[in-house]
C-alpha atoms as a PDB file:
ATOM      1  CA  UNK A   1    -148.179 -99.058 -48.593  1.00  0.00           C
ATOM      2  CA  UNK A   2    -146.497 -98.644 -52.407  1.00  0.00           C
ATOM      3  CA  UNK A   3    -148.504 -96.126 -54.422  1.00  0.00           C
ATOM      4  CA  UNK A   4    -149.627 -98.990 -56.344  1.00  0.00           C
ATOM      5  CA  UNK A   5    -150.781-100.343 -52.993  1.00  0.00           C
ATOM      6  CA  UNK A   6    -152.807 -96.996 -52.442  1.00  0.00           C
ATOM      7  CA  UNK A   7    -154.407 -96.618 -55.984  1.00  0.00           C
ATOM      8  CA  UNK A   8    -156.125-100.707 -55.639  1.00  0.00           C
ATOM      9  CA  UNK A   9    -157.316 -99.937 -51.769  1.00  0.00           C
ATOM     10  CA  UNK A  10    -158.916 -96.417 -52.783  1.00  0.00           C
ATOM     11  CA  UNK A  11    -160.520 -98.385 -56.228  1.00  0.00           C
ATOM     12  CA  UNK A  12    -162.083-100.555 -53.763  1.00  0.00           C
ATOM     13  CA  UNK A  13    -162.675 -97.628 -51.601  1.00  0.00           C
ATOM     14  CA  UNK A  14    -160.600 -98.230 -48.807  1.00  0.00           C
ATOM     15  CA  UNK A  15    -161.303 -95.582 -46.091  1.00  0.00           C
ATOM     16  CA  UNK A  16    -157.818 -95.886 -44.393  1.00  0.00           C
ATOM     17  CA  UNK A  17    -156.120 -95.978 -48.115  1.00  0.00           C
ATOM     18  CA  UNK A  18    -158.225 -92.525 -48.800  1.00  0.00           C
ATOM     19  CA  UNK A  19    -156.722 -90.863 -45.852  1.00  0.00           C
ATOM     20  CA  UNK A  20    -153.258 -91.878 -46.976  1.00  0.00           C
ATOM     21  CA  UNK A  21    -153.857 -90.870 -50.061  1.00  0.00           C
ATOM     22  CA  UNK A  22    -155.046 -87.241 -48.703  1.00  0.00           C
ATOM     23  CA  UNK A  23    -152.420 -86.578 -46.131  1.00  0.00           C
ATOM     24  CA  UNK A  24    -149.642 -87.541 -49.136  1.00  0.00           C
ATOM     25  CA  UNK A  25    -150.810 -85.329 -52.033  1.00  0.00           C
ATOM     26  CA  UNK A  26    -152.881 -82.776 -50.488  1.00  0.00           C
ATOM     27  CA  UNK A  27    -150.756 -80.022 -50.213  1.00  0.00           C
ATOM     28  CA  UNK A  28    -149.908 -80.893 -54.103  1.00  0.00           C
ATOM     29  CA  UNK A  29    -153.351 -80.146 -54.578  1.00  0.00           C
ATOM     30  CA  UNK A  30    -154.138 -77.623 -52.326  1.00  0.00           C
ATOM     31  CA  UNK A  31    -151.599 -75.180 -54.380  1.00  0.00           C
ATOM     32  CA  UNK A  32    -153.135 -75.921 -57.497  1.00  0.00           C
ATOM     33  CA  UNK A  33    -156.963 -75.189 -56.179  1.00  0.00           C
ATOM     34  CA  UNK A  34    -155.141 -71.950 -54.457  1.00  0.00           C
ATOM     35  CA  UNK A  35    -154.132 -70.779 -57.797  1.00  0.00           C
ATOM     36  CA  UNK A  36    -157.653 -71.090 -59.426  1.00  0.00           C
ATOM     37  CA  UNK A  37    -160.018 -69.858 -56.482  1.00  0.00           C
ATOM     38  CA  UNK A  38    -160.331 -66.087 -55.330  1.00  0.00           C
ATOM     39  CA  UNK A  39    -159.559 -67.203 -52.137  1.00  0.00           C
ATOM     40  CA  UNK A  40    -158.345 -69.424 -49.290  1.00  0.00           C
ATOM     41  CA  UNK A  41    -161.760 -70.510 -48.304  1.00  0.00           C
ATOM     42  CA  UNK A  42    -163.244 -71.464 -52.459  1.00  0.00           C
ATOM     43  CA  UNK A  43    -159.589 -73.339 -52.182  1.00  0.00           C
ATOM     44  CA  UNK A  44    -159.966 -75.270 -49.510  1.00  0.00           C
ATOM     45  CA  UNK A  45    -163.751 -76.058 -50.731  1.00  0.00           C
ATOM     46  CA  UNK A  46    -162.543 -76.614 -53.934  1.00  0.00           C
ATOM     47  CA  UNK A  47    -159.700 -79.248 -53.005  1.00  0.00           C
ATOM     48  CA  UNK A  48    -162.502 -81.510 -50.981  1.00  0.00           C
ATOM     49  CA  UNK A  49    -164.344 -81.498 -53.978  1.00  0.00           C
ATOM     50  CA  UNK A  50    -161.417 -82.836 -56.236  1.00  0.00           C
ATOM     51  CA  UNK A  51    -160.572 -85.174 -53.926  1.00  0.00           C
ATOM     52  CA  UNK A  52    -164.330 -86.631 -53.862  1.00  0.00           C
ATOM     53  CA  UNK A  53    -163.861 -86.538 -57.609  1.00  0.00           C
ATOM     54  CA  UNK A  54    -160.606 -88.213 -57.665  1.00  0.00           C
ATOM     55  CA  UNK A  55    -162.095 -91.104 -55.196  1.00  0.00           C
ATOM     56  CA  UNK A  56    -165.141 -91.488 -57.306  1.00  0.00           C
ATOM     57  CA  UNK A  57    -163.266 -91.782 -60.551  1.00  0.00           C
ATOM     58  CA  UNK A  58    -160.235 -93.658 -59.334  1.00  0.00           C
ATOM     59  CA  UNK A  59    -161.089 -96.685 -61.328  1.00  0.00           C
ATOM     60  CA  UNK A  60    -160.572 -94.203 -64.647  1.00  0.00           C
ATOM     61  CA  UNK A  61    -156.810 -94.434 -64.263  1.00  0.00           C
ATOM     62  CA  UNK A  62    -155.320 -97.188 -66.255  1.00  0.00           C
ATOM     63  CA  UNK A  63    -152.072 -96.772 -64.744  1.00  0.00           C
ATOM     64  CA  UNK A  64    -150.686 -94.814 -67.965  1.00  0.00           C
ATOM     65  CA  UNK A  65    -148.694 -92.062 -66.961  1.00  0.00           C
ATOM     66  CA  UNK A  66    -148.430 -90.626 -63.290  1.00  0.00           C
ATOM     67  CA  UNK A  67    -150.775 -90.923 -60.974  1.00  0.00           C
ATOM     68  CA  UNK A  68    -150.158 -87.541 -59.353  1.00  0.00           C
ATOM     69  CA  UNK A  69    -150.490 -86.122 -62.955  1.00  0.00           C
ATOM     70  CA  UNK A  70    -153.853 -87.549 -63.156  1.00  0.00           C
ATOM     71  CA  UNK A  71    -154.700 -86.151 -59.928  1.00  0.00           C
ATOM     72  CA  UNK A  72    -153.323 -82.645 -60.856  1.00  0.00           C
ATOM     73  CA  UNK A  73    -155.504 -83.085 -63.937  1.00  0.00           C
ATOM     74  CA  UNK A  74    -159.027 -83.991 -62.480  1.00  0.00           C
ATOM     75  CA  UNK A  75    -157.953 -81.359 -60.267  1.00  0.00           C
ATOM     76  CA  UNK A  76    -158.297 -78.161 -62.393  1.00  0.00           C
ATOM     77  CA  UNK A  77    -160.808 -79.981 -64.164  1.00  0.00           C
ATOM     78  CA  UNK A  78    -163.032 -80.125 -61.330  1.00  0.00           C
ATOM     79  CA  UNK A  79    -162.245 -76.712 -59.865  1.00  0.00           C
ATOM     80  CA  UNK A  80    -162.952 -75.678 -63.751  1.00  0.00           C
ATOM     81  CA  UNK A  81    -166.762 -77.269 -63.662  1.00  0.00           C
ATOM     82  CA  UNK A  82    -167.186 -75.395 -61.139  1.00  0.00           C
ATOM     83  CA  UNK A  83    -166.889 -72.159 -62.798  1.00  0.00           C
ATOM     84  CA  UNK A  84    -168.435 -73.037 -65.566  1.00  0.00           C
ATOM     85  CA  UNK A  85    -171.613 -73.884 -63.794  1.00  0.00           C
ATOM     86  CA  UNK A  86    -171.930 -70.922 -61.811  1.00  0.00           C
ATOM     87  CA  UNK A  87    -171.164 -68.546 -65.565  1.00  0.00           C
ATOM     88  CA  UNK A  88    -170.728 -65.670 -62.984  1.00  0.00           C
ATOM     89  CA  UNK A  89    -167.227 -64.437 -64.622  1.00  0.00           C
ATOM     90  CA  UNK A  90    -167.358 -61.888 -67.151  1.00  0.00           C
ATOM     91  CA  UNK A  91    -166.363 -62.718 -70.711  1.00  0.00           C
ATOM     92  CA  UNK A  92    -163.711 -60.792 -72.209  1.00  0.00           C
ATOM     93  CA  UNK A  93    -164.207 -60.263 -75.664  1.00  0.00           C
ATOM     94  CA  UNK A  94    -161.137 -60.977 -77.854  1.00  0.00           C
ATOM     95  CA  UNK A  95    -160.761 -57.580 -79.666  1.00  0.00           C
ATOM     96  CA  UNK A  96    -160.835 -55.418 -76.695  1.00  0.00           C
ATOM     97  CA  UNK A  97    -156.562 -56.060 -75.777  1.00  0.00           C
ATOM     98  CA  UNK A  98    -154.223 -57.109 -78.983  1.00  0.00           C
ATOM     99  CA  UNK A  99    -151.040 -56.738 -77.346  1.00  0.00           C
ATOM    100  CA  UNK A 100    -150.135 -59.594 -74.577  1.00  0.00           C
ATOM    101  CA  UNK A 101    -148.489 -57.539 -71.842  1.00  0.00           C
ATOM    102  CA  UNK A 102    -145.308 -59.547 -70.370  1.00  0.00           C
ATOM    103  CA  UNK A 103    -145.194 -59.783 -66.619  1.00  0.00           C
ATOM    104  CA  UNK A 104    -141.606 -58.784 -64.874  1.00  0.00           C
ATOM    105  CA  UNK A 105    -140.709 -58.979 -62.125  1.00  0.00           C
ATOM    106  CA  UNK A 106    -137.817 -56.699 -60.875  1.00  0.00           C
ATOM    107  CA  UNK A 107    -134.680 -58.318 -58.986  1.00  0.00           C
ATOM    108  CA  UNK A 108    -136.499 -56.544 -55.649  1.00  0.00           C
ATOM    109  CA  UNK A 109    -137.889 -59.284 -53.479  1.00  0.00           C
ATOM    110  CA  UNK A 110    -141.655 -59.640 -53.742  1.00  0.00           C
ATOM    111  CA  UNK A 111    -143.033 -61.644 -51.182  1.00  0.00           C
ATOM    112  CA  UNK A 112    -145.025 -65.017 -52.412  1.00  0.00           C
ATOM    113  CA  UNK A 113    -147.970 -64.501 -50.502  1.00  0.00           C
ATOM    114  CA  UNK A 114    -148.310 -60.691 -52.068  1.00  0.00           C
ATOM    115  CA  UNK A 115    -148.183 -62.585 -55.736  1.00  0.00           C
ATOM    116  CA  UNK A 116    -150.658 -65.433 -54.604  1.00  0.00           C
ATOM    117  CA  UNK A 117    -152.891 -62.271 -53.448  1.00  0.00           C
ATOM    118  CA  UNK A 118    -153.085 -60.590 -57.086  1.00  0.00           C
ATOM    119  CA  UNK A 119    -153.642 -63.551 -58.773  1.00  0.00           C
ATOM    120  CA  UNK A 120    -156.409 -64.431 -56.591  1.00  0.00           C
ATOM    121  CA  UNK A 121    -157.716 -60.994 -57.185  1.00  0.00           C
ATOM    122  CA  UNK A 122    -158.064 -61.410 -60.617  1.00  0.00           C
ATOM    123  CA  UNK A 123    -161.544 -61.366 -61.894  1.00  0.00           C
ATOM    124  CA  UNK A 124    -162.179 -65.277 -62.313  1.00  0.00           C
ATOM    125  CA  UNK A 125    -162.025 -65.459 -66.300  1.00  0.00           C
ATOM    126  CA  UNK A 126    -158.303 -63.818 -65.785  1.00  0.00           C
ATOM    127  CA  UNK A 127    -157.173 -65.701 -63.316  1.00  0.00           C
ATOM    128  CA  UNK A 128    -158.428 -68.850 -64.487  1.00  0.00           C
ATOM    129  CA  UNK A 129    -156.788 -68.604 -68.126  1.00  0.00           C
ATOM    130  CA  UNK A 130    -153.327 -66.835 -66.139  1.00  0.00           C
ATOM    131  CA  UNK A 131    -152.912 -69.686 -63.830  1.00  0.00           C
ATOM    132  CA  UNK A 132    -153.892 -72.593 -66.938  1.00  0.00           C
ATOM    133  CA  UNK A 133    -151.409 -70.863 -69.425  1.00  0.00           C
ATOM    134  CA  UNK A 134    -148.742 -69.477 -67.190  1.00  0.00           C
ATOM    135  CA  UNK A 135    -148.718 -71.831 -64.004  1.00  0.00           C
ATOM    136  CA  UNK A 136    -149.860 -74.988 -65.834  1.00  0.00           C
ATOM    137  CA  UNK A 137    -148.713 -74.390 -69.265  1.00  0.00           C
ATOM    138  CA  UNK A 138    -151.600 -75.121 -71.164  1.00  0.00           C
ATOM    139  CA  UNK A 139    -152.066 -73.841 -74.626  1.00  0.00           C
ATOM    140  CA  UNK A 140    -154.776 -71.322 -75.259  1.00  0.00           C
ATOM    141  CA  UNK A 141    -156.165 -73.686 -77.768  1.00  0.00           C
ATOM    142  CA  UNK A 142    -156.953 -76.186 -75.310  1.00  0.00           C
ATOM    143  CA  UNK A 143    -157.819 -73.639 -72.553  1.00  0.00           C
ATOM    144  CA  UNK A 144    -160.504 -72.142 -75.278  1.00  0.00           C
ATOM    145  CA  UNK A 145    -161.642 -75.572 -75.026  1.00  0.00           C
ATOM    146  CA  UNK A 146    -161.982 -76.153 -71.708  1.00  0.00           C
ATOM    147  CA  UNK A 147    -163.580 -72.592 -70.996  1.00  0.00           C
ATOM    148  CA  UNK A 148    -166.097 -72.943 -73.603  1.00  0.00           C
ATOM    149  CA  UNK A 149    -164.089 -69.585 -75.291  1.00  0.00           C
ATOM    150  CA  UNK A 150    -162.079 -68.723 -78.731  1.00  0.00           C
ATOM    151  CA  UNK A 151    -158.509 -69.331 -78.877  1.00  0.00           C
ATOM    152  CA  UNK A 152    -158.570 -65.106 -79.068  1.00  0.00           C
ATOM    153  CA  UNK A 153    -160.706 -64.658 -75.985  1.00  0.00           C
ATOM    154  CA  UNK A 154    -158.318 -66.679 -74.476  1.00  0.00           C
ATOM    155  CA  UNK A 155    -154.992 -64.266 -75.499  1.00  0.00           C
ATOM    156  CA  UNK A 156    -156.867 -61.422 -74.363  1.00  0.00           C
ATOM    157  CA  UNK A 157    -157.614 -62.613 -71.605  1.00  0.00           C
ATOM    158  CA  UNK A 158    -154.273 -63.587 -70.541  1.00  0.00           C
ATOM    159  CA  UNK A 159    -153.206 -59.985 -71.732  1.00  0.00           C
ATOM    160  CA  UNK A 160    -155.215 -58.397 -69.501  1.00  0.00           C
ATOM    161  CA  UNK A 161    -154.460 -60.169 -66.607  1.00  0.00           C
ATOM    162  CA  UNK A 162    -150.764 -59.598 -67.180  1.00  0.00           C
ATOM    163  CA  UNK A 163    -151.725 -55.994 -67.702  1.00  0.00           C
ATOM    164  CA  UNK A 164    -153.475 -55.922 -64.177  1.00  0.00           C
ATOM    165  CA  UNK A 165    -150.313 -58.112 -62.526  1.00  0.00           C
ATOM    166  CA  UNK A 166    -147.796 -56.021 -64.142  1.00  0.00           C
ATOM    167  CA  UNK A 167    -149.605 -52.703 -62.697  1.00  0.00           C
ATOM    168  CA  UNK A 168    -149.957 -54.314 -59.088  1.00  0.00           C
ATOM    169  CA  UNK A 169    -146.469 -55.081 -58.508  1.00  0.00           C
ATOM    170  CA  UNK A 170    -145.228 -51.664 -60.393  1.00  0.00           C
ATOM    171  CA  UNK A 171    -147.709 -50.199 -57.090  1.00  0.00           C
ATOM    172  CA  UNK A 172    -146.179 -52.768 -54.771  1.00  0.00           C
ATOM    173  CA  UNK A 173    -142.650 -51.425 -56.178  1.00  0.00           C
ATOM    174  CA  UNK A 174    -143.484 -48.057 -56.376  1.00  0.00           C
ATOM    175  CA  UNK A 175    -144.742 -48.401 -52.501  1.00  0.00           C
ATOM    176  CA  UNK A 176    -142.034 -50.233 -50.902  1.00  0.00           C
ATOM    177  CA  UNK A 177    -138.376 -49.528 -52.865  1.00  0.00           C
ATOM    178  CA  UNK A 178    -139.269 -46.119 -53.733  1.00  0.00           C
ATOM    179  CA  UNK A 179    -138.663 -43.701 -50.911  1.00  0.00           C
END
């Protein structure tokens, strides 16, 4: 079946069509919920729920742009309602970092899963505004939008997550090139 094909069958809600549509793009999908959720579990939890959400609102794309952008899109959206319903992150107020803190990595080798780890550490506020800006290159403006947060609360937020990164892998350094 085209993609085309795929997008009609799942509007009518085509069970078969659904499953295609799950076994092609979930591991898309499945990295971006891993990048928002504190965890492999919340990710997995949180790409069923997207995918419910992108079969319920199917019909909503028009065929304008890609279809796997759209996806990506109602993605973080949905992982992002999530978090805003259960208002369990702490809110970092804008004046308490002014400096945004680059993250470096050094030419040593850190392993993927050890940078996956950090990030997922992060408290959720952090790591949700770290992954938007850096990993999906949204602009603070419309990530103060989508958090229900100022545009500064947003910067300093992203400061002091890179401030936290940066500190983790100068331990993870420290630890494992340093003898």
């Amino acid at each position: 079946m085209t993609l085309e094909e795929l997008i009609q069958q799942c509007k009518k809600q085509n069970a078969k069509a659904q499953g295609e549509l799950y076994e092609k793009y979930n591991r898309i999908l499945f990295a971006i919920c891993l990048r928002y959720s504190p965890n492999y579990t919340e990710a997995e939890d949180n790409l069923q729920d997207a995918f419910i959400t992108i079969f319920k609102k199917v019909e909503q794309y028009k065929g304008k742009g890609s279809f796997e952008g759209w996806m990506k899109r109602v993605t973080v959206n949905t992982v992002l309602q999530k978090y805003r319903k259960q208002r369990n992150f702490e809110i970092i107020d804008e004046g308490q970092i002014e400096d945004e803190a680059e993250v470096e990595i050094d030419s040593e080798e850190i392993p993927l899963n050890f940078l996956l780890k950090i990030v997922q550490e992060l408290p959720d506020r952090y790591r949700l505004v770290f992954s938007m800006y850096v990993l999906d290159g949204y602009q603070h403006k419309e990530i103060a939008e989508m958090l229900s947060i100022s545009d500064g609360t947003s910067k300093s937020n992203l400061a002091r997550a890179r401030v936290i990164l940066k500190n983790k892998i100068e331990e993870y350094n420290a630890k494992n090139y340093n003898t």
